[in-house]
N, C-alpha and C. Protein backbone atom coordinates (compact mmCIF):
# COMPACT_ATOMS: atom_id res chain seq x y z
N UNK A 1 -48.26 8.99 10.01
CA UNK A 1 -47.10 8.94 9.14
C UNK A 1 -46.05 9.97 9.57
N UNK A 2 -46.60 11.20 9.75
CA UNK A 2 -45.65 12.12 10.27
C UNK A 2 -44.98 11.76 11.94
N UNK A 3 -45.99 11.17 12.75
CA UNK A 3 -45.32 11.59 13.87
C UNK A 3 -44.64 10.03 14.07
N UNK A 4 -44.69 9.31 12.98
CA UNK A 4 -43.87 8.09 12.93
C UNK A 4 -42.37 8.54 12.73
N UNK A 5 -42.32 9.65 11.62
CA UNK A 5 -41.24 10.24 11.22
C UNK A 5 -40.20 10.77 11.87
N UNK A 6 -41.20 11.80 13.14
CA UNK A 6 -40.52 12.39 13.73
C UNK A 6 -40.08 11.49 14.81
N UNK A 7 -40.73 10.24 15.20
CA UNK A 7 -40.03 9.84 15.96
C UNK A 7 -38.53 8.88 15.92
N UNK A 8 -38.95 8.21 14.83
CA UNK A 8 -37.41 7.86 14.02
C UNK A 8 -36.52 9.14 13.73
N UNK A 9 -37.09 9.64 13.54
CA UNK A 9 -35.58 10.87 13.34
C UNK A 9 -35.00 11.37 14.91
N UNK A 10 -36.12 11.36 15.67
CA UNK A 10 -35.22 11.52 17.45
C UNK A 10 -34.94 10.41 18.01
N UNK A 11 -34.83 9.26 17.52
CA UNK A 11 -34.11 7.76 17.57
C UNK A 11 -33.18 8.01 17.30
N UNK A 12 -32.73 8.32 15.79
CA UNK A 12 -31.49 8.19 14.64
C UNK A 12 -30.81 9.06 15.32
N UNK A 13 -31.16 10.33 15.70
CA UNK A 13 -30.29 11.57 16.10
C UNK A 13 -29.42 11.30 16.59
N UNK A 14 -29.33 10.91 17.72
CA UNK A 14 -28.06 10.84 19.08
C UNK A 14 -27.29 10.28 18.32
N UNK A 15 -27.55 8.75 17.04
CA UNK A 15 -26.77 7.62 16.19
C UNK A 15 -25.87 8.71 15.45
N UNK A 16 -26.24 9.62 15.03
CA UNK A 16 -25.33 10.52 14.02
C UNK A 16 -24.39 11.62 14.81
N UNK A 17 -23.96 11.94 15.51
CA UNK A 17 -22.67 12.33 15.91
C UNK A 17 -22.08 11.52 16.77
N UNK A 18 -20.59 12.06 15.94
CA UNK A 18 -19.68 11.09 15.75
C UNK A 18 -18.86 11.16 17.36
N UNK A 19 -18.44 9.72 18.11
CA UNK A 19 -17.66 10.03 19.16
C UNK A 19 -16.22 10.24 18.52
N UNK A 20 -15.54 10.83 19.62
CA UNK A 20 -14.38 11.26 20.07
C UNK A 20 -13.76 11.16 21.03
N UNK A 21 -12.18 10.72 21.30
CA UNK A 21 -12.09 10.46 22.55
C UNK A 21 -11.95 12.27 23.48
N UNK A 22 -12.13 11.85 24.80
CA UNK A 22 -12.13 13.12 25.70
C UNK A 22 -10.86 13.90 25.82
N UNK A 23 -10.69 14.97 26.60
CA UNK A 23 -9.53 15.61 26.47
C UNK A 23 -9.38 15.24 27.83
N UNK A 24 -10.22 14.52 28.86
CA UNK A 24 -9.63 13.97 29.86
C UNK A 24 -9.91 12.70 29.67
N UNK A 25 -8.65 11.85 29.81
CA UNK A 25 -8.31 10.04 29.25
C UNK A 25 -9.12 9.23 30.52
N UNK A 26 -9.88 9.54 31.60
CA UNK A 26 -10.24 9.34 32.42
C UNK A 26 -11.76 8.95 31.82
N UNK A 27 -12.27 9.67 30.91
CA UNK A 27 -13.74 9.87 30.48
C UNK A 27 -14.02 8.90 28.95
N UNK A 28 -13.09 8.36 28.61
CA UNK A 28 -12.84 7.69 27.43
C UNK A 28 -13.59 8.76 26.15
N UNK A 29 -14.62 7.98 25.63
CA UNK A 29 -14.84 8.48 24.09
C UNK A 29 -16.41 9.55 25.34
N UNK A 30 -16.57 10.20 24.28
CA UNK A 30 -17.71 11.88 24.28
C UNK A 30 -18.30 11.77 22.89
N UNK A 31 -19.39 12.05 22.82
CA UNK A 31 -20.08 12.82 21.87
C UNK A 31 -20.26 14.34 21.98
N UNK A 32 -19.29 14.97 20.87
CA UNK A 32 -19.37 15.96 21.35
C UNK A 32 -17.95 16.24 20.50
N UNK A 33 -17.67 17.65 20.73
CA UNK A 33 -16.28 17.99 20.00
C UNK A 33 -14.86 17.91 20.81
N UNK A 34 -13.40 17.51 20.31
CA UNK A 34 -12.90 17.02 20.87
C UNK A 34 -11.70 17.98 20.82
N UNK A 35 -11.96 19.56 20.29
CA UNK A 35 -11.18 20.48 20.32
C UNK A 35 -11.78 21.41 21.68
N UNK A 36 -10.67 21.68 22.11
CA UNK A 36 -10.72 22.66 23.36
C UNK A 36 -11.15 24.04 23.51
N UNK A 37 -12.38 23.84 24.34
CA UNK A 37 -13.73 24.41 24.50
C UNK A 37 -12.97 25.99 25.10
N UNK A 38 -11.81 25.89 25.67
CA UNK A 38 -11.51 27.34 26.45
C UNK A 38 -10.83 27.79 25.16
N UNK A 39 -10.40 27.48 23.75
CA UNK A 39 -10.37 28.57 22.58
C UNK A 39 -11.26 28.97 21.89
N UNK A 40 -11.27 30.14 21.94
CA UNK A 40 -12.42 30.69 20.63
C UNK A 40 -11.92 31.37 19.71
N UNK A 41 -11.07 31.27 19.78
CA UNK A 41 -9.89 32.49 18.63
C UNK A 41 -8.44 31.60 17.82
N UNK A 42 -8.75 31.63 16.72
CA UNK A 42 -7.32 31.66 16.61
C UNK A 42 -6.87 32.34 15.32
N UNK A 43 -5.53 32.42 14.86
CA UNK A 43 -5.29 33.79 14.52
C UNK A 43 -3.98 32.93 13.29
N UNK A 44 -3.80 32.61 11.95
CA UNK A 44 -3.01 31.97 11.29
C UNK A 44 -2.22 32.61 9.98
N UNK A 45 -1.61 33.44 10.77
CA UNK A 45 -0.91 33.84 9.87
C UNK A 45 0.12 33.38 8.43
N UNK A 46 0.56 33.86 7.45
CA UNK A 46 0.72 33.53 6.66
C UNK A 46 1.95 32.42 6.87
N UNK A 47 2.40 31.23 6.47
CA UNK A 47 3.34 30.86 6.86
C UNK A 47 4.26 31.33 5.88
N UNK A 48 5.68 30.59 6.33
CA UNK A 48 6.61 30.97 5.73
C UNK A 48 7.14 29.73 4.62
N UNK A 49 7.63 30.30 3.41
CA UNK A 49 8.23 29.34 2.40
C UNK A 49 9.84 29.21 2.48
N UNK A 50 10.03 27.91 2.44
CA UNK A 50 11.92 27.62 2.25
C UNK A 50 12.38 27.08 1.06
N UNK A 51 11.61 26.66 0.35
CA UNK A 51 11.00 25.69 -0.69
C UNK A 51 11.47 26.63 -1.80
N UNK A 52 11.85 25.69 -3.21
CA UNK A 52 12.25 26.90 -4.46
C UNK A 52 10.65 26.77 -5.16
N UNK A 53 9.75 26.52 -4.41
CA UNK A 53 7.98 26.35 -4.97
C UNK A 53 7.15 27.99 -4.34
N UNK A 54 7.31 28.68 -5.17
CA UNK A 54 6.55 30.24 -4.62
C UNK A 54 5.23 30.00 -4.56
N UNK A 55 4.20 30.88 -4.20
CA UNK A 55 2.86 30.76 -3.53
C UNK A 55 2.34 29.11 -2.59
N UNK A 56 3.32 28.06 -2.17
CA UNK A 56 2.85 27.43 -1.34
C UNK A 56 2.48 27.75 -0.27
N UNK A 57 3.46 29.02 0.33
CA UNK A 57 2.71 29.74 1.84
C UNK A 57 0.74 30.14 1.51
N UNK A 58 0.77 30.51 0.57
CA UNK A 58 -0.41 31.52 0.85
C UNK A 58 -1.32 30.07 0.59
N UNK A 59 -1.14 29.37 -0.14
CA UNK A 59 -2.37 28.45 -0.26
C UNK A 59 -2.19 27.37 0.74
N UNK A 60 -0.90 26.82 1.70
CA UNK A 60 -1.55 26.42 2.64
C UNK A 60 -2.08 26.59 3.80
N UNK A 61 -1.63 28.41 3.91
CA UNK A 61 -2.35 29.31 4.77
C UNK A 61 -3.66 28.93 4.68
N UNK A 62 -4.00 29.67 3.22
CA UNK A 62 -5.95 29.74 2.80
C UNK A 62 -6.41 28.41 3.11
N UNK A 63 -5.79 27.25 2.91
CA UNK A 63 -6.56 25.78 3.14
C UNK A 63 -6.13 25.52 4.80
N UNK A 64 -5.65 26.02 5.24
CA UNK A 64 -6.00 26.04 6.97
C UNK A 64 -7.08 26.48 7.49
N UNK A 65 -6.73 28.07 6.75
CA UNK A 65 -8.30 28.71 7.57
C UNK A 65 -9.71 27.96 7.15
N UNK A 66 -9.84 27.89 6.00
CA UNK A 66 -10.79 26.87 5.54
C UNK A 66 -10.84 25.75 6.63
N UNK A 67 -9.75 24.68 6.75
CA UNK A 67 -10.53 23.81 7.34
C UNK A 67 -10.87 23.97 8.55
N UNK A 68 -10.01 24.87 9.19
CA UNK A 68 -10.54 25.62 11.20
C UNK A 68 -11.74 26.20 10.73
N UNK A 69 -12.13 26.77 9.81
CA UNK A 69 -13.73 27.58 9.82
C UNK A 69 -14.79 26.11 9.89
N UNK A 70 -14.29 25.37 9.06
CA UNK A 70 -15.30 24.01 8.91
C UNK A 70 -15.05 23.11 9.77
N UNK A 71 -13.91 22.98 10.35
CA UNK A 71 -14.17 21.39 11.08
C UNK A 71 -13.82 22.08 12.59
N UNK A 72 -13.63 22.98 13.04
CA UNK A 72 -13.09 23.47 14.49
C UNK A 72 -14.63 24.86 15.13
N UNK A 73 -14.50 24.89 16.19
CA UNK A 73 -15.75 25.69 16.89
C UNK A 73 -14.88 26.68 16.52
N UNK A 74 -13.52 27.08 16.67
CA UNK A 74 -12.92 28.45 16.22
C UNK A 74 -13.04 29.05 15.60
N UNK A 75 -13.51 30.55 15.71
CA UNK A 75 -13.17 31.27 14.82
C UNK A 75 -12.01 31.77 14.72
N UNK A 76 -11.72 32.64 13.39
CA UNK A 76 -10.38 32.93 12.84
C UNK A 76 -10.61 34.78 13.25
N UNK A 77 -9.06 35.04 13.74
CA UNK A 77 -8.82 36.47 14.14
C UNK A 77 -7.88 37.04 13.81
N UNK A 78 -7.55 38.13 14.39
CA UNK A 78 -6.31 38.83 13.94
C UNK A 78 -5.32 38.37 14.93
N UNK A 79 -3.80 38.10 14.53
CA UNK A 79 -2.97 37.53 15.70
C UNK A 79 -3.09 38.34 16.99
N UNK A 80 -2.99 39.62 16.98
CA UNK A 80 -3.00 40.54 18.34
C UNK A 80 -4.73 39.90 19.57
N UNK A 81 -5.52 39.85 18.73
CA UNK A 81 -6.85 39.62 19.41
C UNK A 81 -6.90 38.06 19.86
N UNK A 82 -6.47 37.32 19.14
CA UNK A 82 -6.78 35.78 18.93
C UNK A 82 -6.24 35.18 20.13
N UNK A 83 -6.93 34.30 20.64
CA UNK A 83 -6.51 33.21 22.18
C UNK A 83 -5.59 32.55 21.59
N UNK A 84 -5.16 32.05 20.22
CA UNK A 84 -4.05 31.42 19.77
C UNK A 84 -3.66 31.62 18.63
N UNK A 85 -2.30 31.30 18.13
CA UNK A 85 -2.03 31.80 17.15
C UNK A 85 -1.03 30.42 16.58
N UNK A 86 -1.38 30.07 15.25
CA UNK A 86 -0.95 29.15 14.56
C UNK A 86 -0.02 29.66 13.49
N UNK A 87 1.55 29.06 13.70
CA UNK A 87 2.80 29.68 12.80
C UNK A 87 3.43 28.41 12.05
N UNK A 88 4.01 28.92 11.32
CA UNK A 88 4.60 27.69 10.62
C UNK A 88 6.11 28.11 9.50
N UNK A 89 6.02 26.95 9.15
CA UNK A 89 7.23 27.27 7.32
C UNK A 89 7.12 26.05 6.58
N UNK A 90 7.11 26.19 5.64
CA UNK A 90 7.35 24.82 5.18
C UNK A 90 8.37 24.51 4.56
N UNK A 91 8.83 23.97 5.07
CA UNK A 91 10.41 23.19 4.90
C UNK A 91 10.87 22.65 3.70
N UNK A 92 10.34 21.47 2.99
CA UNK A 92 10.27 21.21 2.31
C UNK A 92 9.30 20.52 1.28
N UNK A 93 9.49 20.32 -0.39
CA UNK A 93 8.23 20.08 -1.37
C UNK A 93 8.85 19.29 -2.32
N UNK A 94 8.86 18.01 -2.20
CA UNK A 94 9.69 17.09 -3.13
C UNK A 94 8.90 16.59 -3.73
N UNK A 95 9.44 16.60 -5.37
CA UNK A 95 8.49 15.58 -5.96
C UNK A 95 9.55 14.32 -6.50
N UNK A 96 8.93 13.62 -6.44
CA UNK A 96 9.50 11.90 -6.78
C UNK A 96 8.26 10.98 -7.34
N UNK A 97 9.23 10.32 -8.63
CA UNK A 97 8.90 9.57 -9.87
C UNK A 97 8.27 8.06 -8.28
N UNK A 98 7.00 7.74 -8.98
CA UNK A 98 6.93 6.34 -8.44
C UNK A 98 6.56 5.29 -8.97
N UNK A 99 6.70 5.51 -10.47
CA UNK A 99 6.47 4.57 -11.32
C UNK A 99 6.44 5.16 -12.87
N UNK A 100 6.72 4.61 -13.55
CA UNK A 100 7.17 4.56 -14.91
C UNK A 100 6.42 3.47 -15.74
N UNK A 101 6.38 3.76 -17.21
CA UNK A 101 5.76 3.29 -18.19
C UNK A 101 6.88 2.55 -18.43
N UNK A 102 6.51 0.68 -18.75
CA UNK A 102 7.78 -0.01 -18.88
C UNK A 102 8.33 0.30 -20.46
N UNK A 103 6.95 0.42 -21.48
CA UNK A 103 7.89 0.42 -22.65
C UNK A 103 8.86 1.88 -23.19
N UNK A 104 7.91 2.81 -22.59
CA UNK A 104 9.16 4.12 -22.57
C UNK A 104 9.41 5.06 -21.66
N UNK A 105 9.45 4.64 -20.70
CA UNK A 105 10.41 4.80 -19.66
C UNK A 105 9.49 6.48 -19.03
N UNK A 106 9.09 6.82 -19.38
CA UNK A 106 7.74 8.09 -19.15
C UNK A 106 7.36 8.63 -17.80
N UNK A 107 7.48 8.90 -16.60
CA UNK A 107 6.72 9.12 -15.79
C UNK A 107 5.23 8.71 -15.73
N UNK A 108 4.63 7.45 -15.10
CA UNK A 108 3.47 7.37 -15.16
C UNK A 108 2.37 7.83 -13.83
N UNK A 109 3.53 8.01 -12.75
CA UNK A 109 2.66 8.26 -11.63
C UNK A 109 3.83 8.87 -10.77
N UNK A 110 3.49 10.47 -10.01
CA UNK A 110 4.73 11.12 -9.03
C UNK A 110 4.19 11.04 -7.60
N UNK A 111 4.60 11.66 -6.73
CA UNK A 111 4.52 11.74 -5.60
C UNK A 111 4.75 13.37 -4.99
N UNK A 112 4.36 14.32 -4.28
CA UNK A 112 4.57 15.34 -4.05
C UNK A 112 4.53 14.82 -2.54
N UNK A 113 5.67 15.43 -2.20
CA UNK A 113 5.91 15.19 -0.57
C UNK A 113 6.15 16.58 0.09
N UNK A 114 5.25 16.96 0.66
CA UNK A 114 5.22 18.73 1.69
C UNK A 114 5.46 17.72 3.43
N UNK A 115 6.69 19.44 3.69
CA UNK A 115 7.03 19.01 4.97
C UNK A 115 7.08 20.32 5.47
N UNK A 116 6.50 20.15 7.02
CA UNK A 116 6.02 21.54 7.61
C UNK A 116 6.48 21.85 8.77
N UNK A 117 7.17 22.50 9.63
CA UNK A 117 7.25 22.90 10.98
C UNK A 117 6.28 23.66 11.39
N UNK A 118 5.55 23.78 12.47
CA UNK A 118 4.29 24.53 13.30
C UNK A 118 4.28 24.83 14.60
N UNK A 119 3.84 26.06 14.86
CA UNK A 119 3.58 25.73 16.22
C UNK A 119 2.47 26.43 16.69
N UNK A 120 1.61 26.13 17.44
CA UNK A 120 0.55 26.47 17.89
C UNK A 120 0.47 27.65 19.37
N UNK A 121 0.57 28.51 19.77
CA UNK A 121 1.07 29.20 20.80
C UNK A 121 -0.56 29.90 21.37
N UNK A 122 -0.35 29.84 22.71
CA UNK A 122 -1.54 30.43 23.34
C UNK A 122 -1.31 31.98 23.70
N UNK A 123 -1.84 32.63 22.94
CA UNK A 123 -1.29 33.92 23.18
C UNK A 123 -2.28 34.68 24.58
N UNK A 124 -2.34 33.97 25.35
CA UNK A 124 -2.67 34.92 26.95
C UNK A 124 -1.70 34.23 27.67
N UNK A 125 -1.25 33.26 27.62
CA UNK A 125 -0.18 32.39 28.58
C UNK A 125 1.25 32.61 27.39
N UNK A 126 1.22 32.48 26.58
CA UNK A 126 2.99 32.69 26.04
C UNK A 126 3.03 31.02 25.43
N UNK A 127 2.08 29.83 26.28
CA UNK A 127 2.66 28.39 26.63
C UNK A 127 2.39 27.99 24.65
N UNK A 128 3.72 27.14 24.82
CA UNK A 128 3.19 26.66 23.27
C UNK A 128 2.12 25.45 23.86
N UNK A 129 1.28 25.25 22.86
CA UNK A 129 0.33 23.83 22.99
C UNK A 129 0.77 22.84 21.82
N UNK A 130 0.89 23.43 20.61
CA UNK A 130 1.25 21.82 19.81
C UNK A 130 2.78 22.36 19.37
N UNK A 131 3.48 21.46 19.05
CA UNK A 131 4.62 21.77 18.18
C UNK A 131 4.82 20.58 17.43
N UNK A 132 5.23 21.21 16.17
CA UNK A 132 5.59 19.93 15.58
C UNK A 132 6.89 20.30 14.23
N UNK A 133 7.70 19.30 13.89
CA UNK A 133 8.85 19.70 13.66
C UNK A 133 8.92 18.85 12.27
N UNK A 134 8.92 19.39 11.00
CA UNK A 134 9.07 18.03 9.81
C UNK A 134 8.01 17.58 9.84
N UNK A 135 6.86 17.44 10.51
CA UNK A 135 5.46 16.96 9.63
C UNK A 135 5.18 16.83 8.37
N UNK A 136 4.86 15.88 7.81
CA UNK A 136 4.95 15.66 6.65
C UNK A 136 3.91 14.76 6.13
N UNK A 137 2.98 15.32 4.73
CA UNK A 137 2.06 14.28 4.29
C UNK A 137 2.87 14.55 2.93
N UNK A 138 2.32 12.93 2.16
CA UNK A 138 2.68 12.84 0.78
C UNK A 138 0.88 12.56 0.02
N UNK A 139 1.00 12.83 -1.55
CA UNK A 139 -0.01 12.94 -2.59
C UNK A 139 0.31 12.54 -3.69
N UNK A 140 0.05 11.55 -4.66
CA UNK A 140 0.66 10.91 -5.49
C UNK A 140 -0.54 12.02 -6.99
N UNK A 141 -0.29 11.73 -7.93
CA UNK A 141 -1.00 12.05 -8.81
C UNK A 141 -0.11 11.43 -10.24
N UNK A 142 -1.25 11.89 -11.44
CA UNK A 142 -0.13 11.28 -12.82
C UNK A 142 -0.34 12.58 -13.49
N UNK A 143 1.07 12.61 -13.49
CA UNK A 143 1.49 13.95 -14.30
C UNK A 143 0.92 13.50 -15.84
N UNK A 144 0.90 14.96 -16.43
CA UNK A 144 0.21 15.57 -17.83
C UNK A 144 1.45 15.15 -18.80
N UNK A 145 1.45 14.42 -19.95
CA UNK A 145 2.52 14.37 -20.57
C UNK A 145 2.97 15.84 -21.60
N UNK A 146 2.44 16.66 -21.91
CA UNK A 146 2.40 17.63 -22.77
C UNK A 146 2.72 17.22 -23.91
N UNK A 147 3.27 17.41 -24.85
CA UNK A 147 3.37 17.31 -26.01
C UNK A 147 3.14 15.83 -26.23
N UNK A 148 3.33 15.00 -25.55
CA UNK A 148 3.16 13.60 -25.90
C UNK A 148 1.52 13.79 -26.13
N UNK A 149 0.40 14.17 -25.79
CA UNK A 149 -0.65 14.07 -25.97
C UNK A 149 -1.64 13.28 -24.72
N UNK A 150 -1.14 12.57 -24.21
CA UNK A 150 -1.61 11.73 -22.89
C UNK A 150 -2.19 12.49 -22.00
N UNK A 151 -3.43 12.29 -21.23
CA UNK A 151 -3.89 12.65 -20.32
C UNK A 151 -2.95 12.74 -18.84
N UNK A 152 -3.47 13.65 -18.11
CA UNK A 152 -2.79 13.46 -17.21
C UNK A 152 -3.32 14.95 -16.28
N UNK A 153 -2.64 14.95 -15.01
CA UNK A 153 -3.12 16.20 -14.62
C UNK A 153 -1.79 16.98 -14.12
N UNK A 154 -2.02 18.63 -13.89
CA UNK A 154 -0.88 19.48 -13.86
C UNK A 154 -0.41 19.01 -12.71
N UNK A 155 0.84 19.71 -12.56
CA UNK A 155 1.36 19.44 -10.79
C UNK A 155 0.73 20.20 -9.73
N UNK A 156 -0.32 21.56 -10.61
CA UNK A 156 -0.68 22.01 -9.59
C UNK A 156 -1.75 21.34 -9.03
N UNK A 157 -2.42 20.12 -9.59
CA UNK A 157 -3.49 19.12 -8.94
C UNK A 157 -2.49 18.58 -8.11
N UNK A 158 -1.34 17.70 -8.37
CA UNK A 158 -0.75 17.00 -7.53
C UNK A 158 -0.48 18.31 -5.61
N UNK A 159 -0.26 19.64 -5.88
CA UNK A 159 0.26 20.69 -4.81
C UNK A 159 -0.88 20.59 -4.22
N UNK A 160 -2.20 20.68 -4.79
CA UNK A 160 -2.93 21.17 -3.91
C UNK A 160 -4.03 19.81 -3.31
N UNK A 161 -3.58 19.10 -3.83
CA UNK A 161 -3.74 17.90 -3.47
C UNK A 161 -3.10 17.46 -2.06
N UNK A 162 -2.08 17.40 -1.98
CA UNK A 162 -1.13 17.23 -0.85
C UNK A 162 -1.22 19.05 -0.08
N UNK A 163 -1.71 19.97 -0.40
CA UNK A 163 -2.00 21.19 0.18
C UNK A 163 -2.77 20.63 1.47
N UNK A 164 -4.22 20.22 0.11
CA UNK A 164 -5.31 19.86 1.43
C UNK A 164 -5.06 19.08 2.64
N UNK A 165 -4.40 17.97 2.16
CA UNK A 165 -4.03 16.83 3.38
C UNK A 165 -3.19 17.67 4.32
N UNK A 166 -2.43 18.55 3.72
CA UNK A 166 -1.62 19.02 5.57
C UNK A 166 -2.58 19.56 5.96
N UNK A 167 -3.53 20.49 5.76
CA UNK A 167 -4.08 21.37 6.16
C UNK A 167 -5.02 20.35 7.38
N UNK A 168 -5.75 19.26 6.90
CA UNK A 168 -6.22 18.56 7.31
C UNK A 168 -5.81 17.83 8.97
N UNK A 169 -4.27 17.45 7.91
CA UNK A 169 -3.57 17.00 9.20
C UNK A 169 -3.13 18.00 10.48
N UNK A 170 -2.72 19.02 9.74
CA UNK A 170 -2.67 19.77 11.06
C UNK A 170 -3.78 20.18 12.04
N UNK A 171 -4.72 20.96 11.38
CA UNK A 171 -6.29 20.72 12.36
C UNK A 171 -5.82 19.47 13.31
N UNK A 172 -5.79 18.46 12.47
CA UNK A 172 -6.23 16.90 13.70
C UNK A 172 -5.39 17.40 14.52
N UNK A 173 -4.12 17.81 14.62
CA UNK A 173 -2.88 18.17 15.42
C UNK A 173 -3.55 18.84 16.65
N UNK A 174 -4.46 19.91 15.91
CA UNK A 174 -4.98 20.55 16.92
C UNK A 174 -5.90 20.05 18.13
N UNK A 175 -6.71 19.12 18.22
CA UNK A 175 -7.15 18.49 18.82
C UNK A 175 -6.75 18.33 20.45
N UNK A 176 -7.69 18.57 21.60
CA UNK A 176 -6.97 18.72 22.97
C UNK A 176 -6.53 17.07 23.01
N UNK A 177 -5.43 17.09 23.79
CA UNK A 177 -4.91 16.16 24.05
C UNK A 177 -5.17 14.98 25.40
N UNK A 178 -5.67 13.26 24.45
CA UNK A 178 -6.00 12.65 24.98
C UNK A 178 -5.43 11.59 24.82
């Protein structure tokens, strides 16, 4: 029974990680990670806000490092030490109505739209590696009616909602290029 076990589980194994394509287009898909093996550092400083929305820098800072600690071999450093260093601002944080209650006219569902400039810089070469200009994910949620009594959730579910997804998206950004 056991060594039935163990042998289905060194069957299944290889089945459970996930491919990726290579960072050379020559090699197609890898098992294996598809972020670039010559960083071990990177270094993400706080970004910057343009936005009339205060503390969005620091929390989509904190939900960066989070997801480079979890989904990237990188560890996180101080900018001076770090093989790279990840900068940013975020540009802009719009929210927009995307539907309404027909009989009174209510907000029934918004949209929070974050837009980001980044750039990724190799700090032993100077060379930038990603840049990106206006990146932008959107997050819908249904606002809280307050005094009306209606369920609903704050905007700060809708922020950090659309927080996570850049954070997300940018990681993928990071990814060597294939």
């Amino acid at each position: 029974m056991i060594r039935a076990l163990i042998v289905a589980t060194l069957a299944i194994a290889p089945l459970l990680a996930l491919p990726g394509c290579a960072s050379d287009p020559h090699k197609g898909y890898v098992l294996g990670s598809t972020y670039d093996k010559g960083v071990r550092t990177i270094a993400v400083p706080i970004f910057d806000n343009t936005t009339y929305t205060p503390g969005l820098e620091q929390t989509l800072t904190e939900a960066l490092v989070k997801r480079l600690q979890t989904d990237t071999p990188w560890r996180i450093a101080d900018r001076d030490a770090a093989d790279t260093v990840l900068t940013g601002v975020i540009d802009d944080a719009r929210l927009d109505v995307l539907t309404r209650t027909p009989a009174t006219g209510l907000v029934q569902e918004q949209v929070l739209t974050l837009r980001v400039s980044f750039t990724w810089r190799d700090n032993r070469t100077g060379d930038v590696r990603v840049r990106r200009e206006r990146f932008s994910v959107a997050s819908s949620f249904t606002p809280a009616r307050g005094a009306a009594g209606e369920p609903g959730e704050r905007i700060e579910v809708g922020q950090r909602a659309a927080i996570d997804e850049m954070a997300r998206a940018i990681v993928a950004e990071l990814r060597a290029d294939f």
